[in-house]
C-alpha atoms as a PDB file:
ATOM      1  CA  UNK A   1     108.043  48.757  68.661  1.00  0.00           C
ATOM      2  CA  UNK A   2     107.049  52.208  67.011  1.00  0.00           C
ATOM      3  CA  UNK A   3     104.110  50.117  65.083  1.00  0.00           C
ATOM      4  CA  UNK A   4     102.581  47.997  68.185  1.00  0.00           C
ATOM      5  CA  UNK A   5     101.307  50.388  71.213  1.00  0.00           C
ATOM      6  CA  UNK A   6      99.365  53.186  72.178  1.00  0.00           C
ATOM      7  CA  UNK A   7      98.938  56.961  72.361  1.00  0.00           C
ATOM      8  CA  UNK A   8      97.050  58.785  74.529  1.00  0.00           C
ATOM      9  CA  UNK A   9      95.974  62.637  73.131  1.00  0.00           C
ATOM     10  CA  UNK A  10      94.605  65.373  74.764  1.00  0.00           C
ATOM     11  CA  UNK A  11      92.795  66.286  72.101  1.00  0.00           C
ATOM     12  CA  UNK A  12      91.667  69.609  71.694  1.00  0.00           C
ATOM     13  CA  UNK A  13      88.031  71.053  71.290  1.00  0.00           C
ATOM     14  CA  UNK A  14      87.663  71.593  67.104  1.00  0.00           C
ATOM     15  CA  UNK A  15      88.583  68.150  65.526  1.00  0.00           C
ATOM     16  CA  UNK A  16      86.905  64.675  65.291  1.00  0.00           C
ATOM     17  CA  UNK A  17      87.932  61.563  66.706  1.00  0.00           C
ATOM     18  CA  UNK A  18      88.399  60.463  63.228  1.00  0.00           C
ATOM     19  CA  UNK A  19      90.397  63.932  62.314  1.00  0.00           C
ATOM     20  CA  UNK A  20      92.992  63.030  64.742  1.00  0.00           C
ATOM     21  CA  UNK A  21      93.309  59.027  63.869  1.00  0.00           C
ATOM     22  CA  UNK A  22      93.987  60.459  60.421  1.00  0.00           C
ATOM     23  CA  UNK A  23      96.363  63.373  61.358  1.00  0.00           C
ATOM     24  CA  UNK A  24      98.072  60.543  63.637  1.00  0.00           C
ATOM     25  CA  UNK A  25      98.511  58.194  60.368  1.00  0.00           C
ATOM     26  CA  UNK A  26     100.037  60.949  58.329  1.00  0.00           C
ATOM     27  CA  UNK A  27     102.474  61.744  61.177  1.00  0.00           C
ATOM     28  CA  UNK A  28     103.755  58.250  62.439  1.00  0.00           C
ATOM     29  CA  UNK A  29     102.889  56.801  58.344  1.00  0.00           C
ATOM     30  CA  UNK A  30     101.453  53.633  59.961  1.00  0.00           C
ATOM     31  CA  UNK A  31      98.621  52.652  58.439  1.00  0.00           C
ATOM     32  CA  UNK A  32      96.530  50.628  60.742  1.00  0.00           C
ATOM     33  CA  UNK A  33      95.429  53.170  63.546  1.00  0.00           C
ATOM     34  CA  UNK A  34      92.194  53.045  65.607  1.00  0.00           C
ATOM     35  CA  UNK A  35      90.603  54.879  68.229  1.00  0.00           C
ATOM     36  CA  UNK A  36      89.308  53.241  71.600  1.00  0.00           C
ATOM     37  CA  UNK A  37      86.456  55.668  72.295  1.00  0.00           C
ATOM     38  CA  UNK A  38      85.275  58.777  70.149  1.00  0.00           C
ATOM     39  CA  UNK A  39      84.933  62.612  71.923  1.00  0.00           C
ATOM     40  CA  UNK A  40      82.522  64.709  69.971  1.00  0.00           C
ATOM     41  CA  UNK A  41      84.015  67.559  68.132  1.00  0.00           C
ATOM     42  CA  UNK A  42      83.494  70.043  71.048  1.00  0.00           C
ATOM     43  CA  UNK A  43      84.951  68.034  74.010  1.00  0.00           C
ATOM     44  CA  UNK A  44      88.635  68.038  74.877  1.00  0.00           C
ATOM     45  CA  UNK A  45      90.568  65.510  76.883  1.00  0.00           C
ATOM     46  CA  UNK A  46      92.064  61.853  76.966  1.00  0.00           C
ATOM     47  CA  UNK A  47      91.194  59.855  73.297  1.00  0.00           C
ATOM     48  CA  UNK A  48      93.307  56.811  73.298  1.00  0.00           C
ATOM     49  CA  UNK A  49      94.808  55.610  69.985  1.00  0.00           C
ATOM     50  CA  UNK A  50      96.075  51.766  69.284  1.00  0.00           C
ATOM     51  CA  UNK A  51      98.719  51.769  66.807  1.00  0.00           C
ATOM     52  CA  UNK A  52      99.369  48.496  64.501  1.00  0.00           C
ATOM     53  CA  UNK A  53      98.192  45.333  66.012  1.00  0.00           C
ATOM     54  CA  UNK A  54      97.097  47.206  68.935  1.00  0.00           C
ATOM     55  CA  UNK A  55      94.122  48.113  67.545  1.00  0.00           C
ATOM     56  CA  UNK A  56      92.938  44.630  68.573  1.00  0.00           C
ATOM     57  CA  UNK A  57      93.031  45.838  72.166  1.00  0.00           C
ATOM     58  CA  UNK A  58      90.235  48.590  71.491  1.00  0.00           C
ATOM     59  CA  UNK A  59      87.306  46.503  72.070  1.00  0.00           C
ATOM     60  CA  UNK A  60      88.844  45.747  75.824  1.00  0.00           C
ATOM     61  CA  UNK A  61      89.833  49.603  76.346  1.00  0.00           C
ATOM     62  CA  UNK A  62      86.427  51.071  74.492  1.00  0.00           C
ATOM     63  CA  UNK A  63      84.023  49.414  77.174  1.00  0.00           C
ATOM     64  CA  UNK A  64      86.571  50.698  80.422  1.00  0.00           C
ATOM     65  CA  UNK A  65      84.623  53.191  82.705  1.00  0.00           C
ATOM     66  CA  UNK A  66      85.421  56.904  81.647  1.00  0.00           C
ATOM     67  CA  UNK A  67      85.500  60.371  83.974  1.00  0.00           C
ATOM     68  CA  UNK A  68      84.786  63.787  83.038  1.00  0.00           C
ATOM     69  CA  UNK A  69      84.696  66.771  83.709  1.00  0.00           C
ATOM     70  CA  UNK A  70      81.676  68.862  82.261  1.00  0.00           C
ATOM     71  CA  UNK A  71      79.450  71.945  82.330  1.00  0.00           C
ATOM     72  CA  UNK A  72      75.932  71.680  82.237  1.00  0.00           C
ATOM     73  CA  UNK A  73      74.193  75.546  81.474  1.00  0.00           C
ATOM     74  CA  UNK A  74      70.468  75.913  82.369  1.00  0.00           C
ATOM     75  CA  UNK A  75      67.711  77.618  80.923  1.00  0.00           C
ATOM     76  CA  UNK A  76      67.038  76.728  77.288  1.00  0.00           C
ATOM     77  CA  UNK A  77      67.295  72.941  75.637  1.00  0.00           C
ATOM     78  CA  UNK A  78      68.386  72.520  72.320  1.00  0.00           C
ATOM     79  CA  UNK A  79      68.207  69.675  69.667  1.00  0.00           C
ATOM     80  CA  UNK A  80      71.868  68.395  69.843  1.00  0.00           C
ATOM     81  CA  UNK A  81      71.362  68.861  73.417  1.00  0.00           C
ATOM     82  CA  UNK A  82      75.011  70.776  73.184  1.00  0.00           C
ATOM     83  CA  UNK A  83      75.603  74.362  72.541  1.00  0.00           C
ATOM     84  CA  UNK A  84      75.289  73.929  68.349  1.00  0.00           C
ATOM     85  CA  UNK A  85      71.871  73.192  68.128  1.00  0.00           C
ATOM     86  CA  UNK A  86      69.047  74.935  67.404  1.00  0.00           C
ATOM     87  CA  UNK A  87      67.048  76.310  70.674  1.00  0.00           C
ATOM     88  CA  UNK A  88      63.804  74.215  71.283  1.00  0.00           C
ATOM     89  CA  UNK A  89      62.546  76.268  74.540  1.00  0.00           C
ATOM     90  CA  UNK A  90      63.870  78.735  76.303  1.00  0.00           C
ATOM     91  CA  UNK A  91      62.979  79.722  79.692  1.00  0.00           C
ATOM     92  CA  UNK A  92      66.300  81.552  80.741  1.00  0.00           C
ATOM     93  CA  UNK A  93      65.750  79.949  84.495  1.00  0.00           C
ATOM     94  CA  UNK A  94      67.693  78.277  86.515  1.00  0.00           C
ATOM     95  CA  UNK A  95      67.672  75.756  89.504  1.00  0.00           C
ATOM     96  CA  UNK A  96      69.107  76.228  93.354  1.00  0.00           C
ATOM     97  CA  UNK A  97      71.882  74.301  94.283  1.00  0.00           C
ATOM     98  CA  UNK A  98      69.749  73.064  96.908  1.00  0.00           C
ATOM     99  CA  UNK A  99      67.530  71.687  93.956  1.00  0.00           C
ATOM    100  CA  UNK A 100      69.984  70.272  91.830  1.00  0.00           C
ATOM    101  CA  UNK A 101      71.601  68.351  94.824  1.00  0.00           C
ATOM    102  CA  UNK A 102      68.170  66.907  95.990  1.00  0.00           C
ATOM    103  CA  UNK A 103      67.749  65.763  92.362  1.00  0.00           C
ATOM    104  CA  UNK A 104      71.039  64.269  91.349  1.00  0.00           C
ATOM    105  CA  UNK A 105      70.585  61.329  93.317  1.00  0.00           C
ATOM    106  CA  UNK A 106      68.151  60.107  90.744  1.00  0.00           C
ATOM    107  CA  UNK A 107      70.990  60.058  88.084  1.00  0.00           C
ATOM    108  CA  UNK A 108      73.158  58.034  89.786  1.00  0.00           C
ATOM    109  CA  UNK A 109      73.507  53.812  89.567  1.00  0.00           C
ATOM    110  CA  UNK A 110      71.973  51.793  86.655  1.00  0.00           C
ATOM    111  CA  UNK A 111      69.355  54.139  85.050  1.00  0.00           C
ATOM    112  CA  UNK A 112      67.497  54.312  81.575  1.00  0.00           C
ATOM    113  CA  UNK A 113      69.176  56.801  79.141  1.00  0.00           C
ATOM    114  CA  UNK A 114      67.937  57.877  75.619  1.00  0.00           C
ATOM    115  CA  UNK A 115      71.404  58.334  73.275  1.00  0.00           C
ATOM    116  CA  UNK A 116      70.512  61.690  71.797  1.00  0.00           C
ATOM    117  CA  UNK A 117      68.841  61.893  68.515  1.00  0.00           C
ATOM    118  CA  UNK A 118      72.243  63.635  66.907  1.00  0.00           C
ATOM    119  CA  UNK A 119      74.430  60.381  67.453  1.00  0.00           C
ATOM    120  CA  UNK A 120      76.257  58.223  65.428  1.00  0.00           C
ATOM    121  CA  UNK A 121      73.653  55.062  66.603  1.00  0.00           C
ATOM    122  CA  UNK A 122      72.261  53.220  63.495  1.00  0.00           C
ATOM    123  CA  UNK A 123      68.648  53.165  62.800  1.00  0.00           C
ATOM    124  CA  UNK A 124      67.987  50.500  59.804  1.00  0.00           C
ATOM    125  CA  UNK A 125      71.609  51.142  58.221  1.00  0.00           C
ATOM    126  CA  UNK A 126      71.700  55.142  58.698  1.00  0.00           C
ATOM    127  CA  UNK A 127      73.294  57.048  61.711  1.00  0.00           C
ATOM    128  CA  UNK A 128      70.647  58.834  63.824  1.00  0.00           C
ATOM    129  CA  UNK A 129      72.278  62.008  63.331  1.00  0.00           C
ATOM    130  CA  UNK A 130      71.912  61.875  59.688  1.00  0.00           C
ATOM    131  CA  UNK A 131      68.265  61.047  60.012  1.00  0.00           C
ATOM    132  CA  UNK A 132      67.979  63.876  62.211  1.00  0.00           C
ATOM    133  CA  UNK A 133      69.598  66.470  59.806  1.00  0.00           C
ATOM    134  CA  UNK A 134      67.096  65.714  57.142  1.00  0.00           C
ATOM    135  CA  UNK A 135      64.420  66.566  59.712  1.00  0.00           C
ATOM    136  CA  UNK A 136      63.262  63.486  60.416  1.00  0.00           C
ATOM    137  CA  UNK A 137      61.861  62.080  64.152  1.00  0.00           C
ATOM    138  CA  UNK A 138      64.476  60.176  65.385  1.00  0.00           C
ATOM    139  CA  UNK A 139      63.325  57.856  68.324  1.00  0.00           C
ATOM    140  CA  UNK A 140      65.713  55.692  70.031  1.00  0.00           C
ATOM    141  CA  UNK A 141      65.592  53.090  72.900  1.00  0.00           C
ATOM    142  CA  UNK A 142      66.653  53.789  76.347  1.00  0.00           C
ATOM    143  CA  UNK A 143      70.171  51.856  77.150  1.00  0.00           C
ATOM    144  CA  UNK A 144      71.036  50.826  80.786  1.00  0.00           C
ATOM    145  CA  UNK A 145      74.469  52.406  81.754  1.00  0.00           C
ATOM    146  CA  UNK A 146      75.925  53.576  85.353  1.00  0.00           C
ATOM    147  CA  UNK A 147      77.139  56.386  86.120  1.00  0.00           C
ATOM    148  CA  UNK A 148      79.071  55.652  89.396  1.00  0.00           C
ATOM    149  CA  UNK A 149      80.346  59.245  90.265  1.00  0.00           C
ATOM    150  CA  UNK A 150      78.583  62.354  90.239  1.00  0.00           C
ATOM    151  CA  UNK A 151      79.413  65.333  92.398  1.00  0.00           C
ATOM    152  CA  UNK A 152      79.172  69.272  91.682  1.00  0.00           C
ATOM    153  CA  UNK A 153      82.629  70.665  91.124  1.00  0.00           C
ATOM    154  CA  UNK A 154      80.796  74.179  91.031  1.00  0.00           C
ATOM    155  CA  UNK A 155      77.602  76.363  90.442  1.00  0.00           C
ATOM    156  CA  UNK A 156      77.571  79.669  88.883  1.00  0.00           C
ATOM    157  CA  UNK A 157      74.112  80.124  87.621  1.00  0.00           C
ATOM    158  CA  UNK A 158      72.977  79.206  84.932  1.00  0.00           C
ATOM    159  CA  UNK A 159      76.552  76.752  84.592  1.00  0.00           C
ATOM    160  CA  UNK A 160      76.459  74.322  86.814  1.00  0.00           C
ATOM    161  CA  UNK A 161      80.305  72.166  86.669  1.00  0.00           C
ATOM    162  CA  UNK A 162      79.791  68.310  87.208  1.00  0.00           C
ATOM    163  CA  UNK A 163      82.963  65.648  88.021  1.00  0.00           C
ATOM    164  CA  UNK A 164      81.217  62.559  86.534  1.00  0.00           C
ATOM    165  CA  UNK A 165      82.866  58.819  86.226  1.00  0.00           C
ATOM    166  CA  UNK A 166      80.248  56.438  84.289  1.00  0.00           C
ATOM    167  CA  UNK A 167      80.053  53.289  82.220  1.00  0.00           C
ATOM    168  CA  UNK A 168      80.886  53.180  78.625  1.00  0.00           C
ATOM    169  CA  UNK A 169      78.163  54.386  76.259  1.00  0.00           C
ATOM    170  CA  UNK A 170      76.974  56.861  78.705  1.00  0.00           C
ATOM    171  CA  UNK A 171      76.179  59.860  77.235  1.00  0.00           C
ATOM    172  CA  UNK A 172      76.718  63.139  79.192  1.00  0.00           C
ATOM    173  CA  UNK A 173      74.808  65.630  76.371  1.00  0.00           C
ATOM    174  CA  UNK A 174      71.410  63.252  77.251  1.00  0.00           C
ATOM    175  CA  UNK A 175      72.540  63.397  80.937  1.00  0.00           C
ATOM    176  CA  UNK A 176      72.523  67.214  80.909  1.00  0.00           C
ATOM    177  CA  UNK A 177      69.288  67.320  78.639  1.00  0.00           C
ATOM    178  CA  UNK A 178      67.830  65.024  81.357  1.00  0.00           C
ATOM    179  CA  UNK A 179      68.770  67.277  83.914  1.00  0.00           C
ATOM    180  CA  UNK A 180      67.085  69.906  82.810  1.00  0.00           C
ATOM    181  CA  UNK A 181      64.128  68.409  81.541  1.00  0.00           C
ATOM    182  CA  UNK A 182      63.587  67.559  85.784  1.00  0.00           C
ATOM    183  CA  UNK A 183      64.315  71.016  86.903  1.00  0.00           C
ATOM    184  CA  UNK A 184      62.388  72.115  84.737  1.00  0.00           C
ATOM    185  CA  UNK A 185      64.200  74.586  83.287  1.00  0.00           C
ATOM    186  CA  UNK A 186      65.506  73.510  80.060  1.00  0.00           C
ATOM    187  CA  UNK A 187      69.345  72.484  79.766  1.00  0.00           C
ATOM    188  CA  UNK A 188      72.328  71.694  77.692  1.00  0.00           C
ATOM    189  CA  UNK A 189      75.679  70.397  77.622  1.00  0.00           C
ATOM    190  CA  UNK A 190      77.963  73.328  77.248  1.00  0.00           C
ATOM    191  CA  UNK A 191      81.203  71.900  77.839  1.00  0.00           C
ATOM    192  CA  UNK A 192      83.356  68.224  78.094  1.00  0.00           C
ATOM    193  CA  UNK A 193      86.725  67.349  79.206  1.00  0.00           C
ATOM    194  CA  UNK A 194      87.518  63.488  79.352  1.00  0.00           C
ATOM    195  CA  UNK A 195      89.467  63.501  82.141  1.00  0.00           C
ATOM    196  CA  UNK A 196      90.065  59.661  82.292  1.00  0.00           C
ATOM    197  CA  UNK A 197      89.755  56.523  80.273  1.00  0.00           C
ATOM    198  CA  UNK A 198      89.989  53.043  81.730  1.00  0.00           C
ATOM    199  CA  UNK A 199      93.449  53.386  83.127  1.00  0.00           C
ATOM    200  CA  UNK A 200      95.001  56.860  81.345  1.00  0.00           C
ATOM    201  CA  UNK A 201      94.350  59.829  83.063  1.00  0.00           C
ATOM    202  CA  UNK A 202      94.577  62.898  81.911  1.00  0.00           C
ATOM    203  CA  UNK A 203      98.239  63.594  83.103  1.00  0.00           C
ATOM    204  CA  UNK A 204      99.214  60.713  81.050  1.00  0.00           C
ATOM    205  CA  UNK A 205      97.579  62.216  77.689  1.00  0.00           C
ATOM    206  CA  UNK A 206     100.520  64.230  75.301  1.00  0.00           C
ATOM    207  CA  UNK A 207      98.789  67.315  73.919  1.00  0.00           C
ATOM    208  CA  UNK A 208      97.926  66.796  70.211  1.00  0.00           C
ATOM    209  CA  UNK A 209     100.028  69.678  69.259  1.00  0.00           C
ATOM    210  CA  UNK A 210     103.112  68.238  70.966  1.00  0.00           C
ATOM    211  CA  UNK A 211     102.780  65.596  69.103  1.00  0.00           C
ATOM    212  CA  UNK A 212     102.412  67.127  65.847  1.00  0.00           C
ATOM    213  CA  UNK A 213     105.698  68.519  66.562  1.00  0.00           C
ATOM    214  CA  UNK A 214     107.329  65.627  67.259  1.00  0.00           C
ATOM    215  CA  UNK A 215     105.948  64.251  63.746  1.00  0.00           C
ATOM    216  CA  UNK A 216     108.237  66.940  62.482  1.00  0.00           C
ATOM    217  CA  UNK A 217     110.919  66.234  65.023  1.00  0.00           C
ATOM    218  CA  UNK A 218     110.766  62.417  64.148  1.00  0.00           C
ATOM    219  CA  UNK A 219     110.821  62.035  68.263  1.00  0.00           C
ATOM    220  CA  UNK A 220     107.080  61.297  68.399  1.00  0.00           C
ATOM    221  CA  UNK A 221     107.862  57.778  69.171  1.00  0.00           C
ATOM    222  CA  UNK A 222     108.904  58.828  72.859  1.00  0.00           C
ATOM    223  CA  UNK A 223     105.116  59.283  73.246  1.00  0.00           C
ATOM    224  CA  UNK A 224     104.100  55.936  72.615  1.00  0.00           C
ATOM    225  CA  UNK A 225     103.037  53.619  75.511  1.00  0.00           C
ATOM    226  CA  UNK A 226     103.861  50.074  74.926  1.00  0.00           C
ATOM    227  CA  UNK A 227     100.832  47.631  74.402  1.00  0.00           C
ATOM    228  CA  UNK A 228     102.048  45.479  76.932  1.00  0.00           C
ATOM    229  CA  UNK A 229     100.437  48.181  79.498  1.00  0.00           C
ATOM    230  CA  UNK A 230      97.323  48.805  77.710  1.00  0.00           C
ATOM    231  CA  UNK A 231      95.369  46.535  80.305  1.00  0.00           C
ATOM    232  CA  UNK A 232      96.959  46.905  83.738  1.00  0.00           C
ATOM    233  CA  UNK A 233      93.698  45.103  85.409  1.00  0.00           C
ATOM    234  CA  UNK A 234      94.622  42.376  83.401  1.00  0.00           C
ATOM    235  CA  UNK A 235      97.125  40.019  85.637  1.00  0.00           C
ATOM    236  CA  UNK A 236     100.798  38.887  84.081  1.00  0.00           C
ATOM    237  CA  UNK A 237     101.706  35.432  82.892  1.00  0.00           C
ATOM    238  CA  UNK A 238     105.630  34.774  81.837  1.00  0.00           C
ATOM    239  CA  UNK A 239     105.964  33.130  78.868  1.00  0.00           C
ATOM    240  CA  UNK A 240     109.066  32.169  76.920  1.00  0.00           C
ATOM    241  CA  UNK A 241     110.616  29.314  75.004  1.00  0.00           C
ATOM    242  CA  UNK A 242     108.037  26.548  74.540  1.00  0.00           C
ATOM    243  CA  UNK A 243     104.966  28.470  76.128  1.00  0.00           C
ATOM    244  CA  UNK A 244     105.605  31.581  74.180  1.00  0.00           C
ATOM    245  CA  UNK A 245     106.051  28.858  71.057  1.00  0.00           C
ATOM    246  CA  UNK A 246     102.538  27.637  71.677  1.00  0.00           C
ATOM    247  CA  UNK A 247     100.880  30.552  71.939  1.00  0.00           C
ATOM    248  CA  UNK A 248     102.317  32.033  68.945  1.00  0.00           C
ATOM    249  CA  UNK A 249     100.644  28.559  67.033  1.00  0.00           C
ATOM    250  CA  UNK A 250      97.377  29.721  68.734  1.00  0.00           C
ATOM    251  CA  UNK A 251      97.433  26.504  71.399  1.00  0.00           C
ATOM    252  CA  UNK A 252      96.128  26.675  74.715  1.00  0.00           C
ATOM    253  CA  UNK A 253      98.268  26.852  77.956  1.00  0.00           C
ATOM    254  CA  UNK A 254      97.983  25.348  81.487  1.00  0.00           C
ATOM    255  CA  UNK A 255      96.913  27.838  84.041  1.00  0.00           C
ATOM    256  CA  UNK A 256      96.559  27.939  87.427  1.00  0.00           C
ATOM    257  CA  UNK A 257      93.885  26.024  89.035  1.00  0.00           C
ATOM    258  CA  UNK A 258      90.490  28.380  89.162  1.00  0.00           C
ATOM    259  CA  UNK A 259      91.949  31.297  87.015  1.00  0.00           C
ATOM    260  CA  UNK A 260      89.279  33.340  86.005  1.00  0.00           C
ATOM    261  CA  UNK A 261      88.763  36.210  83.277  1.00  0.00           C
ATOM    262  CA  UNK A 262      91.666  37.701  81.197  1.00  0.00           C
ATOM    263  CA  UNK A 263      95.525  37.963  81.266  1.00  0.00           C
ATOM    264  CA  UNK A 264      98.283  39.373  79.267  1.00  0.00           C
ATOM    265  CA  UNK A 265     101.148  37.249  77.981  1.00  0.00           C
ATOM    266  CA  UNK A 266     104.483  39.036  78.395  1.00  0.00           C
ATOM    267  CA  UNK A 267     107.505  37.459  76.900  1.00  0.00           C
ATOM    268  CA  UNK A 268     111.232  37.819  78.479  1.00  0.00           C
ATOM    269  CA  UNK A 269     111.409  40.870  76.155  1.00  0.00           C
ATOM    270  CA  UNK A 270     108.618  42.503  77.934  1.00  0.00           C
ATOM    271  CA  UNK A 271     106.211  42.580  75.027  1.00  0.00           C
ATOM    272  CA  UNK A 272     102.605  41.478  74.848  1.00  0.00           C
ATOM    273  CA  UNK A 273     102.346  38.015  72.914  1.00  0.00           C
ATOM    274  CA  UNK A 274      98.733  37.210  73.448  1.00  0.00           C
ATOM    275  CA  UNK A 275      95.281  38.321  75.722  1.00  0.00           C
ATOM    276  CA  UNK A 276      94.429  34.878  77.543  1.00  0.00           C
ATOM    277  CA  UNK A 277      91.075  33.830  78.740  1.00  0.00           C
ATOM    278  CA  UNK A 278      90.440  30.905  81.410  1.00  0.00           C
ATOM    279  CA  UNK A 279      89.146  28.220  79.750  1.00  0.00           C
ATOM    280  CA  UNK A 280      87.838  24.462  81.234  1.00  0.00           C
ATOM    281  CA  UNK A 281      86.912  25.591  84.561  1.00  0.00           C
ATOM    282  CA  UNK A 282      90.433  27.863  85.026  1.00  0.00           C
ATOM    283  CA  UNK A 283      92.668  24.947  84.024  1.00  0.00           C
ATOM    284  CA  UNK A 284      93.811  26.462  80.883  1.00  0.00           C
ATOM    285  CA  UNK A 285      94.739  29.685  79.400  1.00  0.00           C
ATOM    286  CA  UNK A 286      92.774  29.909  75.788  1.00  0.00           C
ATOM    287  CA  UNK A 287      95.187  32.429  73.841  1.00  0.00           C
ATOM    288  CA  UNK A 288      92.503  35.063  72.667  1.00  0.00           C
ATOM    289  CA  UNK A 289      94.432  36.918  70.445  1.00  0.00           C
ATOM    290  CA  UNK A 290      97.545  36.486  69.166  1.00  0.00           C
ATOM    291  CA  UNK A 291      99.998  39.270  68.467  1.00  0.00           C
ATOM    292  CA  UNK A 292     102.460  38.799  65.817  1.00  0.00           C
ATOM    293  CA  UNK A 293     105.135  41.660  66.029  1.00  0.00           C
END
């Protein structure tokens, strides 16, 4: 169904995460559409939108482990800790590769990370990057994340290219700050591409300005990936005539003995019906949400 799945954009480096869930209303003229993830205005790459009841899925696909690709450049840090900020120090220096390699070990696993101060985190009601515009300090704890993957792609002083796969919430303009800050040099995040997130890759992603021409084609809906393989890690249970009936009233299912975690109900038609979570020591399948197409 047109109104109950996903797309997957290659968005573009200019607009917002909200820009595109906007331009994406206007073009399919559903009304319900949500994002699964924001990229900051100057990173490209995969942004996954949930369409209709889908949206309910976003809060399983947001916290899925994300790759990138990125380019750190060395020698000056700046306030956004990205390439529009205004230039804090400058010391137009930049690391060896034997440096950076010796160092990046210490960036890798569970660490402490400070969001930067230009980020949509609230501090008593008001986004830190509001705060931060008016000139005000903006101080904000250090968050555990992981950043399982990172590996130089290429070094052409002062740019130094990074292939990075981390934890959701990570932030890679702190990660490049950070970087710097230890060589010593100063740096910033001049360039993102999302190359992956959960299970959509990149080659998966249609190019936002294919799409907007199948809005005026009135094909866009070939682009839509059902919801029924939003969560792929999430193992299939069959459901159909009195199973799929209690699950649509909300009621809980038997389950194999010592299930564990999540699954996706798939009716005969092939369509999602409900997320389950074991319940009563894996007995029984608790329908966690229901969807109503």
């Amino acid at each position: 169904m047109k109104n109950f799945g996903l797309l997957v954009v290659d968005k573009p480096v200019g607009p917002t995460s909200h820009q595109v869930v906007s331009l994406i209303r206007r073009g399919t003229g559903i009304r319900k559409v949500g994002h699964a993830g924001t990229l900051d205005p100057r990173a490209s790459g995969v942004l996954i939108l949930c369409l209709g009841a889908a949206t309910r899925l976003s809060e399983y696909l947001s916290t899925s482990n994300k790759q990138y690709e990125a380019v750190v450049r060395f020698g000056s840090a700046t306030r956004t800790y990205d390439s529009e900020g205004e230039v804090m120090y400058e010391t137009g220096e930049s690391p060896t590769k034997r440096e950076i390699t010796n160092h990046l070990p210490e960036f890798m696993g569970e660490i402490e990370q400070v969001p930067p101060p230009f980020s949509a985190i609230k501090i008593k009601g008001k986004k830190a990057y509001e705060l931060a515009r008016d000139g005000k300090d903006v101080e904000l704890e250090a968050r555990k994340v992981t950043i399982s993957k990172l590996e130089i792609a290429s070094y052409r002083p002062p740019d130094l290219s990074l292939r990075i796969e981390c934890s959701a919430g990570t932030y890679i303009r702190s990660l490049a700050h950070d970087l710097g800050k230890r060589m010593g040099t100063g740096a910033y995040l001049a360039g993102l591409r999302r190359t992956k997130a959960g299970p959509f890759k990149i080659e998966d992603a249609t190019p936002l300005a294919m799409l907007e021409v199948g809005f005026i084609a009135e094909n866009w809906e070939q682009y839509v990936i059902p919801a029924a393989e939003a969560l792929p890690e999430f193992p299939i249970i069959d459901v159909s005539g009195e199973l799929l009936s209690q699950l649509r009233n909300g009621h809980r299912i038997e389950a194999e003995p010592d299930s564990v975690g999540y699954a996706r109900a798939i009716d005969q038609d092939g369509e999602l019906v409900a997320i389950l979570e074991a319940v009563e020591n894996g007995t029984l399948w608790h329908p966690s949400k229901v969807f109503q197409t």
